[in-house]
PDB file of N, CA and C in Angstrom:
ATOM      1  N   UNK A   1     -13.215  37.128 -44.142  1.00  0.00           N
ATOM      2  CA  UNK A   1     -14.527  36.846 -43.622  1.00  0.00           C
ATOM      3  C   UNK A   1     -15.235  35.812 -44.481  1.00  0.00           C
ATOM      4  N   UNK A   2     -15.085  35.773 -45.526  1.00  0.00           N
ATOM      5  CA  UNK A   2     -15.704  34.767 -46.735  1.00  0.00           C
ATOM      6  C   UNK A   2     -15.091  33.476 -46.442  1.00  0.00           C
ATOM      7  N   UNK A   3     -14.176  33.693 -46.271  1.00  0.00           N
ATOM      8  CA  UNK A   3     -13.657  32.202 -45.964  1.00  0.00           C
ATOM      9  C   UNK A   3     -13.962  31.356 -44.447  1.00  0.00           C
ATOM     10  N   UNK A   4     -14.411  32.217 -43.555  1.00  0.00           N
ATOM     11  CA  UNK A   4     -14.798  32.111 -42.515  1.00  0.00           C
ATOM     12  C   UNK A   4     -16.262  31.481 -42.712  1.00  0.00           C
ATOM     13  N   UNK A   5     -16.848  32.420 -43.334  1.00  0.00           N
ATOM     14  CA  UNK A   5     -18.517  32.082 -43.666  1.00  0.00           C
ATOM     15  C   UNK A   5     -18.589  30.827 -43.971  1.00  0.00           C
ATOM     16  N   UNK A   6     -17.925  30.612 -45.476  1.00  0.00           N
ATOM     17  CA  UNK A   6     -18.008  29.281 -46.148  1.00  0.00           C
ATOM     18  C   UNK A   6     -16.755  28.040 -45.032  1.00  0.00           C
ATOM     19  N   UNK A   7     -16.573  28.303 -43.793  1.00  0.00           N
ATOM     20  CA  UNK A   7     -16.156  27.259 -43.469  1.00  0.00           C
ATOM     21  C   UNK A   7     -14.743  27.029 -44.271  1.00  0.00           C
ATOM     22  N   UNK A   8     -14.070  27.680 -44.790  1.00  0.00           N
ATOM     23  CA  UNK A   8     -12.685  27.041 -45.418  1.00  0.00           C
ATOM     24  C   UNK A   8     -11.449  27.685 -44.695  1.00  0.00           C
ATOM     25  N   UNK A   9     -11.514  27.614 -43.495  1.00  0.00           N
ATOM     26  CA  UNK A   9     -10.577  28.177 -43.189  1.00  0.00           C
ATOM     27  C   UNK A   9      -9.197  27.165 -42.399  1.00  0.00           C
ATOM     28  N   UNK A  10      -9.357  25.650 -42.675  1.00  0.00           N
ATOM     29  CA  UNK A  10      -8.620  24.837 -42.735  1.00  0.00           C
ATOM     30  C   UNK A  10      -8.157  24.734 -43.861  1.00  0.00           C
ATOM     31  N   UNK A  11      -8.887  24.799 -44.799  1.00  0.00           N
ATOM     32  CA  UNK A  11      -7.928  24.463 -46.479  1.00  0.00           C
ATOM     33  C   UNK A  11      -7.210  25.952 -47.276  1.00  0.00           C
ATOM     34  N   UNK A  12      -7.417  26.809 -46.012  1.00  0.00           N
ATOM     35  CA  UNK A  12      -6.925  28.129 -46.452  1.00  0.00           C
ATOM     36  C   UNK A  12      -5.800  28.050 -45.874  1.00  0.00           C
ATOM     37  N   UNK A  13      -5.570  27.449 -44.317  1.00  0.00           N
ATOM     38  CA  UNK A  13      -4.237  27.172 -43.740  1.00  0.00           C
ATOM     39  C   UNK A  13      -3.036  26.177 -44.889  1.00  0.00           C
ATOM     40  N   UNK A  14      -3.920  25.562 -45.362  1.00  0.00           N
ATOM     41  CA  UNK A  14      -3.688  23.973 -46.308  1.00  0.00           C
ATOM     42  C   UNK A  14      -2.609  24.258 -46.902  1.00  0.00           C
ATOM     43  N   UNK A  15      -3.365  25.379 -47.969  1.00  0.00           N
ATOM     44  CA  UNK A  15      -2.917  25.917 -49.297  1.00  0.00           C
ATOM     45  C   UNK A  15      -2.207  27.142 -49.115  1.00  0.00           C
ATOM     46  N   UNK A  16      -2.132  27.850 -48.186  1.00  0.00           N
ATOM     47  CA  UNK A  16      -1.206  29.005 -47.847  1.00  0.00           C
ATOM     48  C   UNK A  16       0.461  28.537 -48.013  1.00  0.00           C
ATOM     49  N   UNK A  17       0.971  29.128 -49.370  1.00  0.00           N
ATOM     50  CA  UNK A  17       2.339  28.540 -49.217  1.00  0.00           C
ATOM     51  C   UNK A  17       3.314  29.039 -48.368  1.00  0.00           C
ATOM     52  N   UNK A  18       3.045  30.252 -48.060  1.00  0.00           N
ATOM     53  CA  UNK A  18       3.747  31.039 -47.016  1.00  0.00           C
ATOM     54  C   UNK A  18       4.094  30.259 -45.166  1.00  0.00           C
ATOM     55  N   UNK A  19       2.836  28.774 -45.094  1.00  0.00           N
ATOM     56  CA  UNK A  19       2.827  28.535 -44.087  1.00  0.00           C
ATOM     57  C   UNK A  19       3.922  26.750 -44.210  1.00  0.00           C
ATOM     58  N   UNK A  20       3.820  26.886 -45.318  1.00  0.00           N
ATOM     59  CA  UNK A  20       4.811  25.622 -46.157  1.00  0.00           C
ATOM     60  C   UNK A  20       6.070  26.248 -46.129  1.00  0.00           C
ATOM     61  N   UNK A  21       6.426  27.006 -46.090  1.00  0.00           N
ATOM     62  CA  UNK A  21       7.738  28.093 -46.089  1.00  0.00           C
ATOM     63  C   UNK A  21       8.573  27.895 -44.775  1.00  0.00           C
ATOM     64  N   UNK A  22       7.086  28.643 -43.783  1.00  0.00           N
ATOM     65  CA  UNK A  22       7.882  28.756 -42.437  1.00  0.00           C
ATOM     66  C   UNK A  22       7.609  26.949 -41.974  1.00  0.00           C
ATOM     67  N   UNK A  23       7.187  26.067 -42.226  1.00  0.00           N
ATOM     68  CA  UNK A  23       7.433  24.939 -41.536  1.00  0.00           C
ATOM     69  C   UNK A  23       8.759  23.973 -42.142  1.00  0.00           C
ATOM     70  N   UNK A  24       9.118  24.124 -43.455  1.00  0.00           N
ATOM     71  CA  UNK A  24      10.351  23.524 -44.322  1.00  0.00           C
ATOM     72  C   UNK A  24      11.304  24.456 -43.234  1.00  0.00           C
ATOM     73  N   UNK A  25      11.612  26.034 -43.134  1.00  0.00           N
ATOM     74  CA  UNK A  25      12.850  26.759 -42.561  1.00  0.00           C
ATOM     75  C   UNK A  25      12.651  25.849 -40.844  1.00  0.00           C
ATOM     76  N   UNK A  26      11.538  26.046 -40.242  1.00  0.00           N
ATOM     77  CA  UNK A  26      11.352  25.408 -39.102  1.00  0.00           C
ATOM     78  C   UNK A  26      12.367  23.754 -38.891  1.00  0.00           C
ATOM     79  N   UNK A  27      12.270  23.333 -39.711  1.00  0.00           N
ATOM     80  CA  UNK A  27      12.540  21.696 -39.984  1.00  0.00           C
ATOM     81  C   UNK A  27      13.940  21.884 -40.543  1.00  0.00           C
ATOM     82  N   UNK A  28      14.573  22.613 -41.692  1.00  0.00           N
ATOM     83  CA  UNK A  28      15.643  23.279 -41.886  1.00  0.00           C
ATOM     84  C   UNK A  28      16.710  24.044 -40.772  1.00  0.00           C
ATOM     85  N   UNK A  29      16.266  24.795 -40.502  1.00  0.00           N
ATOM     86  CA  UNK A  29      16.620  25.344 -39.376  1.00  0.00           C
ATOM     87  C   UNK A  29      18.092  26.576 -40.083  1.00  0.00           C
ATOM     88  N   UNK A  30      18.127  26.762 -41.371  1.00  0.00           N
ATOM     89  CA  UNK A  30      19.033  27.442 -42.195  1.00  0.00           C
ATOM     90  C   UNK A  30      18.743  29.119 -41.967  1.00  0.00           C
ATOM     91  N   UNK A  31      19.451  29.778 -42.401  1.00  0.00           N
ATOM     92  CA  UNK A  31      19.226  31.118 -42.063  1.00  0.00           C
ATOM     93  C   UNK A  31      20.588  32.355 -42.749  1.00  0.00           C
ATOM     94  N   UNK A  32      20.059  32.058 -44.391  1.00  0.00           N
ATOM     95  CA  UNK A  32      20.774  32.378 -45.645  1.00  0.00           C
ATOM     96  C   UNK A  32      19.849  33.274 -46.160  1.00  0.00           C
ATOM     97  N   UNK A  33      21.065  34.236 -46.797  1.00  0.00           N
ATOM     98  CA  UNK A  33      20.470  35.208 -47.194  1.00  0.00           C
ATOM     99  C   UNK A  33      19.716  34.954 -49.001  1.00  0.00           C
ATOM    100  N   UNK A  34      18.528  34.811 -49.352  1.00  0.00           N
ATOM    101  CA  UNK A  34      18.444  34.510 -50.691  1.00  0.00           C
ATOM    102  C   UNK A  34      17.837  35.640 -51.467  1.00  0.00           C
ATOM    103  N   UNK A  35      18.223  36.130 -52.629  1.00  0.00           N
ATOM    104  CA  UNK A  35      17.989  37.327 -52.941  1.00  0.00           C
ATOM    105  C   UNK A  35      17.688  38.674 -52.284  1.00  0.00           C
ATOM    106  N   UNK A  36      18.919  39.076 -51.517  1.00  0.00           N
ATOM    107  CA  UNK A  36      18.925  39.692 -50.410  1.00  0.00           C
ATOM    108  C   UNK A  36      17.796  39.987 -49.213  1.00  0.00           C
ATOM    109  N   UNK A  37      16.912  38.921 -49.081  1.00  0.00           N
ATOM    110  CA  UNK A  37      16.210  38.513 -48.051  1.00  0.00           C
ATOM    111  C   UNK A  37      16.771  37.715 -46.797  1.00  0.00           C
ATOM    112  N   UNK A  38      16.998  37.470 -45.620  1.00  0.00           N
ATOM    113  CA  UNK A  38      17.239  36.820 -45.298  1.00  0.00           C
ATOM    114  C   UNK A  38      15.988  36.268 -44.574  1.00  0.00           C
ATOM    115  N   UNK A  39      16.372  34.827 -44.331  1.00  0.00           N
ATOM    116  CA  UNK A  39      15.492  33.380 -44.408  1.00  0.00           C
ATOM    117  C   UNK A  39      14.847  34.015 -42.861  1.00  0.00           C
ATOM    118  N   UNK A  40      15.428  34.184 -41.766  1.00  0.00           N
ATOM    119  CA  UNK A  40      14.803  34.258 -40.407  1.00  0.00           C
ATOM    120  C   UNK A  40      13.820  35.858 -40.527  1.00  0.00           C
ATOM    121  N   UNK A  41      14.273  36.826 -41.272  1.00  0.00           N
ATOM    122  CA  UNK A  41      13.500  38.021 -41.326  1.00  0.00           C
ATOM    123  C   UNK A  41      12.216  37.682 -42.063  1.00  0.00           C
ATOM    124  N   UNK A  42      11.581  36.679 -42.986  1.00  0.00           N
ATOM    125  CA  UNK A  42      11.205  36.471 -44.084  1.00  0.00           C
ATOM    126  C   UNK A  42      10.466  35.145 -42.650  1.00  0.00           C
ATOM    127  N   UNK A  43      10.759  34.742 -42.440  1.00  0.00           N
ATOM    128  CA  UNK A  43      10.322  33.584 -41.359  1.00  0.00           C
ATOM    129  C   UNK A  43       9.600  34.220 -40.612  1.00  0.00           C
ATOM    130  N   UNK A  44       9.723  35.280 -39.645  1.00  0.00           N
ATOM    131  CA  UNK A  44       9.415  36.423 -38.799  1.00  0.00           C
ATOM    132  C   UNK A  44       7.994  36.556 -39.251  1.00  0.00           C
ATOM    133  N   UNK A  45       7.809  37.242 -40.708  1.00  0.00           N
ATOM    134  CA  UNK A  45       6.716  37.944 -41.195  1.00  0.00           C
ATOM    135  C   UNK A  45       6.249  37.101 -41.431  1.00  0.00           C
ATOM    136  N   UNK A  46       5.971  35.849 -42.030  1.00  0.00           N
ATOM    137  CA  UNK A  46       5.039  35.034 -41.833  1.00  0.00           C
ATOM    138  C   UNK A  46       4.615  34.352 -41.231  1.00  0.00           C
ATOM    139  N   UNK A  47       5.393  34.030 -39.992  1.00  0.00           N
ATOM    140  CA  UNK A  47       4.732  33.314 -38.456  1.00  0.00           C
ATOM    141  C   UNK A  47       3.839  35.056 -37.855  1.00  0.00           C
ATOM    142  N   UNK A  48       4.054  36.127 -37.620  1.00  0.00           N
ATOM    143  CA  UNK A  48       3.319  37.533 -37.478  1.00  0.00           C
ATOM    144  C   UNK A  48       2.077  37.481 -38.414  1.00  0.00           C
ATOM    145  N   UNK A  49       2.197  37.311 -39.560  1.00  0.00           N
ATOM    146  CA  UNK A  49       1.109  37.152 -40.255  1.00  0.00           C
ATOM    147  C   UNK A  49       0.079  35.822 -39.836  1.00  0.00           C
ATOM    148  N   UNK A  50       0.942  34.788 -39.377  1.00  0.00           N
ATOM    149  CA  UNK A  50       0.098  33.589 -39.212  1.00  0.00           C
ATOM    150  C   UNK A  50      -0.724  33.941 -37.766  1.00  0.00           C
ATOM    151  N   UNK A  51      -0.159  34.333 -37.186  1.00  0.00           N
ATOM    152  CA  UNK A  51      -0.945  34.734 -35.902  1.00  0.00           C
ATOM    153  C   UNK A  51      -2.176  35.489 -36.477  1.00  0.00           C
ATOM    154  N   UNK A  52      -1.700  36.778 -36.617  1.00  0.00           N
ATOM    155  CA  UNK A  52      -2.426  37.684 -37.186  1.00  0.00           C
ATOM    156  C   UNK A  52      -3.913  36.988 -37.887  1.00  0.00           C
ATOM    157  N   UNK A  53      -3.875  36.136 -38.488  1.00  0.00           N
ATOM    158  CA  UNK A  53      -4.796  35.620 -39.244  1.00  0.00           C
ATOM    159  C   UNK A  53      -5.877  34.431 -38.593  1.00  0.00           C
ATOM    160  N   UNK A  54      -4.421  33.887 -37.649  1.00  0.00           N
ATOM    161  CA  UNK A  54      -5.536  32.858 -36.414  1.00  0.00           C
ATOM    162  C   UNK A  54      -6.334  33.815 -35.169  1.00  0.00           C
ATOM    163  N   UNK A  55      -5.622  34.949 -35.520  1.00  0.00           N
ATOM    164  CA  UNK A  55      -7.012  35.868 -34.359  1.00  0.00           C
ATOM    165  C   UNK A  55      -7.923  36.473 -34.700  1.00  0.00           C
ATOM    166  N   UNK A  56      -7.702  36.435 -36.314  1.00  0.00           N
ATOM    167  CA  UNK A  56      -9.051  37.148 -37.218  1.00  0.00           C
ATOM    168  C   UNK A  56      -9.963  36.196 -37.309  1.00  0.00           C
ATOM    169  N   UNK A  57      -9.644  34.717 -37.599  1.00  0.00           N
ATOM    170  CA  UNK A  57     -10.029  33.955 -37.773  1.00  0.00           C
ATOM    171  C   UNK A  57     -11.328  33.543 -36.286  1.00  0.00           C
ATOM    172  N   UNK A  58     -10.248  33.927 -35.031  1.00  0.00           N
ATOM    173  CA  UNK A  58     -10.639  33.472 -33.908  1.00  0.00           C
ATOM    174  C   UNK A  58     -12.023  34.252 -33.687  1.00  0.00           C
ATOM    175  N   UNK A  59     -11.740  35.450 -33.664  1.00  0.00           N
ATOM    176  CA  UNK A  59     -12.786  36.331 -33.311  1.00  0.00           C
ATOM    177  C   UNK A  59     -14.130  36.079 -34.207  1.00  0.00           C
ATOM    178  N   UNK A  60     -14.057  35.918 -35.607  1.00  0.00           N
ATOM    179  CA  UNK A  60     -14.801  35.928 -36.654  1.00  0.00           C
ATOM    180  C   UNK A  60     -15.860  34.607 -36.120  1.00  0.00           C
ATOM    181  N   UNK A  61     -14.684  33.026 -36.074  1.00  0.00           N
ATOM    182  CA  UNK A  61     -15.884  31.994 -35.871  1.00  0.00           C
ATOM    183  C   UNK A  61     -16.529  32.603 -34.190  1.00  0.00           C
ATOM    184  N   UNK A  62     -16.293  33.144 -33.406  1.00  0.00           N
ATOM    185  CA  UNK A  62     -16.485  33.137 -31.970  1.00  0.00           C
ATOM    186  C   UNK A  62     -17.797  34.136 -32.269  1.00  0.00           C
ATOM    187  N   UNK A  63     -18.239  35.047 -33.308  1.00  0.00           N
ATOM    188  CA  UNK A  63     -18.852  35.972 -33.565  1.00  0.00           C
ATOM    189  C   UNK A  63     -20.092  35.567 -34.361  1.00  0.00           C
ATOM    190  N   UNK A  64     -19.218  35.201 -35.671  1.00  0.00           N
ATOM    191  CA  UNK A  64     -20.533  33.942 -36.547  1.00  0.00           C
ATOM    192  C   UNK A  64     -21.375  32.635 -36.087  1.00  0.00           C
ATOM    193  N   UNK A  65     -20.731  32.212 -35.706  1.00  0.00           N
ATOM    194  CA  UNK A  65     -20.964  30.743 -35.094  1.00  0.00           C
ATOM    195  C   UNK A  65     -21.657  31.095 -33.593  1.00  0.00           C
ATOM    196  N   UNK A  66     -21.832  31.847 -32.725  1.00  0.00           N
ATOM    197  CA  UNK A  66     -21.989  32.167 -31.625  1.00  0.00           C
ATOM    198  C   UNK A  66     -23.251  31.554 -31.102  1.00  0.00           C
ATOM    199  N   UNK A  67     -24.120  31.399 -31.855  1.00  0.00           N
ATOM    200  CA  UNK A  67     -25.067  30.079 -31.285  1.00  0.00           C
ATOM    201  C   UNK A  67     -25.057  29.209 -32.300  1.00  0.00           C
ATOM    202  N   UNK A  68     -25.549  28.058 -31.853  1.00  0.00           N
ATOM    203  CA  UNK A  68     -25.585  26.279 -32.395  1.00  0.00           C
ATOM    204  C   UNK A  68     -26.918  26.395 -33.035  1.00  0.00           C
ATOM    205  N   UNK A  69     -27.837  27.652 -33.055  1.00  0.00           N
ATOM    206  CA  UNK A  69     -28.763  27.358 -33.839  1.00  0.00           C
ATOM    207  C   UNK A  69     -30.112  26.564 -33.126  1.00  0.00           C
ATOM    208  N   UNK A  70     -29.505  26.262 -32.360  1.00  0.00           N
ATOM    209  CA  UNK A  70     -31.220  25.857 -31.036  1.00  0.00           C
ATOM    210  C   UNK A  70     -32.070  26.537 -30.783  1.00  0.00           C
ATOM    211  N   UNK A  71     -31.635  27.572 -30.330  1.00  0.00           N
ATOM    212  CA  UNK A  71     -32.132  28.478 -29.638  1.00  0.00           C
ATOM    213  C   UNK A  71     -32.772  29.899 -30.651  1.00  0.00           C
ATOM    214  N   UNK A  72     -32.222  29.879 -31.561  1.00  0.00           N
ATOM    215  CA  UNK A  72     -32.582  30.881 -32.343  1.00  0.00           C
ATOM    216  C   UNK A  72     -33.904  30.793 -33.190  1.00  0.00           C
ATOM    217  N   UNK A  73     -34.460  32.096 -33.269  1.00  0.00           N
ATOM    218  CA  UNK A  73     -36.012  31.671 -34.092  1.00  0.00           C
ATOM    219  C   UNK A  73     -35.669  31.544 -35.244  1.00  0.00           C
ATOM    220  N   UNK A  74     -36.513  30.845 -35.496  1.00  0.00           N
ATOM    221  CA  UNK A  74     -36.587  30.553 -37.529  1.00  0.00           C
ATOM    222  C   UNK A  74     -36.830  32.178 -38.072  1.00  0.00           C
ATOM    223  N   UNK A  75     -36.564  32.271 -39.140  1.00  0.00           N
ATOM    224  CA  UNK A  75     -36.773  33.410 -40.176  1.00  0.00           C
ATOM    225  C   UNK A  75     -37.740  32.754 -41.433  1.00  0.00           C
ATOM    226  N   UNK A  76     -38.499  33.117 -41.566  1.00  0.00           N
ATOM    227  CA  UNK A  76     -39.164  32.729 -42.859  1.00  0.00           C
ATOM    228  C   UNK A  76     -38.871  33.995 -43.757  1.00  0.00           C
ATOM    229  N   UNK A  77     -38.417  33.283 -45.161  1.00  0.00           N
ATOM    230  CA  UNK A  77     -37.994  34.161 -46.161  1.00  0.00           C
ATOM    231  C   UNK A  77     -39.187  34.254 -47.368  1.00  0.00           C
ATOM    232  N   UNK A  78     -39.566  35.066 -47.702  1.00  0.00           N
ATOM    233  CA  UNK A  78     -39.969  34.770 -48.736  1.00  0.00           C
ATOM    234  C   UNK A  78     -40.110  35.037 -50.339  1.00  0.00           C
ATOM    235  N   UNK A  79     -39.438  34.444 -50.899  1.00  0.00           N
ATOM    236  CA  UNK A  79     -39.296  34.172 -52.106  1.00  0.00           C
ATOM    237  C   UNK A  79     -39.619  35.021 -53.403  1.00  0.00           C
ATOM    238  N   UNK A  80     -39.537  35.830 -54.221  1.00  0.00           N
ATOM    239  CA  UNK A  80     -40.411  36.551 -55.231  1.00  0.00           C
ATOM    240  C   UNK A  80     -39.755  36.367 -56.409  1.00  0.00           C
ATOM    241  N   UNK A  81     -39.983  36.195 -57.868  1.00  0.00           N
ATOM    242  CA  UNK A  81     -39.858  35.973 -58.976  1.00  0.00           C
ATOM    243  C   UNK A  81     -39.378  37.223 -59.395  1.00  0.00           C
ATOM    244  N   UNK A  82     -38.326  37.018 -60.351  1.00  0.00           N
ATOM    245  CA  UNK A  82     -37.660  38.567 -60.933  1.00  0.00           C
ATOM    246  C   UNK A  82     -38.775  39.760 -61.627  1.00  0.00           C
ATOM    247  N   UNK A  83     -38.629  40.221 -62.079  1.00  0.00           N
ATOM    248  CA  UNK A  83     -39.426  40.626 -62.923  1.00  0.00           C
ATOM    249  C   UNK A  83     -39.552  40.348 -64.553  1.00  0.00           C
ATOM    250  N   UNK A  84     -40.605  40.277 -65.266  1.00  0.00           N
ATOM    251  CA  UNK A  84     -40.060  40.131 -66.265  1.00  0.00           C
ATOM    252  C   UNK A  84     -40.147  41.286 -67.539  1.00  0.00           C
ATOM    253  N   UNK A  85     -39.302  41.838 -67.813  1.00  0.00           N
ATOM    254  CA  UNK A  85     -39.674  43.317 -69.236  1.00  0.00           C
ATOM    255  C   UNK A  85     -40.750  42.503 -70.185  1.00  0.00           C
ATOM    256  N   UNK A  86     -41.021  43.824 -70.601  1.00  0.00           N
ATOM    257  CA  UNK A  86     -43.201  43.693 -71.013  1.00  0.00           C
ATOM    258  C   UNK A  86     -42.475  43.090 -72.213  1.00  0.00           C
ATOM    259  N   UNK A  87     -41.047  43.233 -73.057  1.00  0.00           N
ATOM    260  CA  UNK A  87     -41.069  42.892 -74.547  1.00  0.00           C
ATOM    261  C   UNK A  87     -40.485  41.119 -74.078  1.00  0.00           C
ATOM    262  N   UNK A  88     -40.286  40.621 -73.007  1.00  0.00           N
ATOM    263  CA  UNK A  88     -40.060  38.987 -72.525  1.00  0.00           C
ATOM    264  C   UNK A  88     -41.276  38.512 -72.324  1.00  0.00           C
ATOM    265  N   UNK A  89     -42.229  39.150 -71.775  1.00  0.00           N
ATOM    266  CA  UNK A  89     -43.652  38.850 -71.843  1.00  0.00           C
ATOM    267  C   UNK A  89     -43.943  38.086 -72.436  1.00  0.00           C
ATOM    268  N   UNK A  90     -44.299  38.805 -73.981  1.00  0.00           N
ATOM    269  CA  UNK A  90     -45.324  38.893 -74.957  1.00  0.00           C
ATOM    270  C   UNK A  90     -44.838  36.940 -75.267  1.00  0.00           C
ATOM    271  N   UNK A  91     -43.638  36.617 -75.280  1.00  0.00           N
ATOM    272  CA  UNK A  91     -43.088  35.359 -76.222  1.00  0.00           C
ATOM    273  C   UNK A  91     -43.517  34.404 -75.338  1.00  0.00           C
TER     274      UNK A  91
END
């Protein structure tokens, strides 16, 4: 959801190495077993996961984003100063 909020959810696709994985085997097209994993089972779970994550993703902006902000009333916030302890005072 944070990443949604702050808008990074292109440079989260970016940097996901798991999605660098399945596009090298994609382009590869190999299907070897490497440390008793094999490459297409291991391919599987992260195209499942990639979905998985473009419908969290989907729902989230379709939910957050849901108006453009036109239409919505302003909020006025307003502001208050921390407090300060009586012995920060005195100086």
């Amino acid at each position: 959801m944070i990443i949604s909020l702050l808008g990074q959810q292109r440079r989260f696709d970016i940097l996901d190495f798991s999605y660098h994985l399945l596009k090298v085997q994609k382009h590869d097209g190999k299907d070897e077993i490497i440390k008793s994993v094999p490459l297409k089972k291991m391919v599987d779970r992260i195209r499942k996961f990639q979905v998985l994550n473009d419908e969290i993703f989907a729902i989230l902006n379709k939910y957050l984003k849901s108006g453009d902000g036109e239409n919505m009333p302003v909020e006025h916030v307003r502001c208050f100063q921390p407090p300060i302890h009586q012995s920060l005072a005195s100086n």
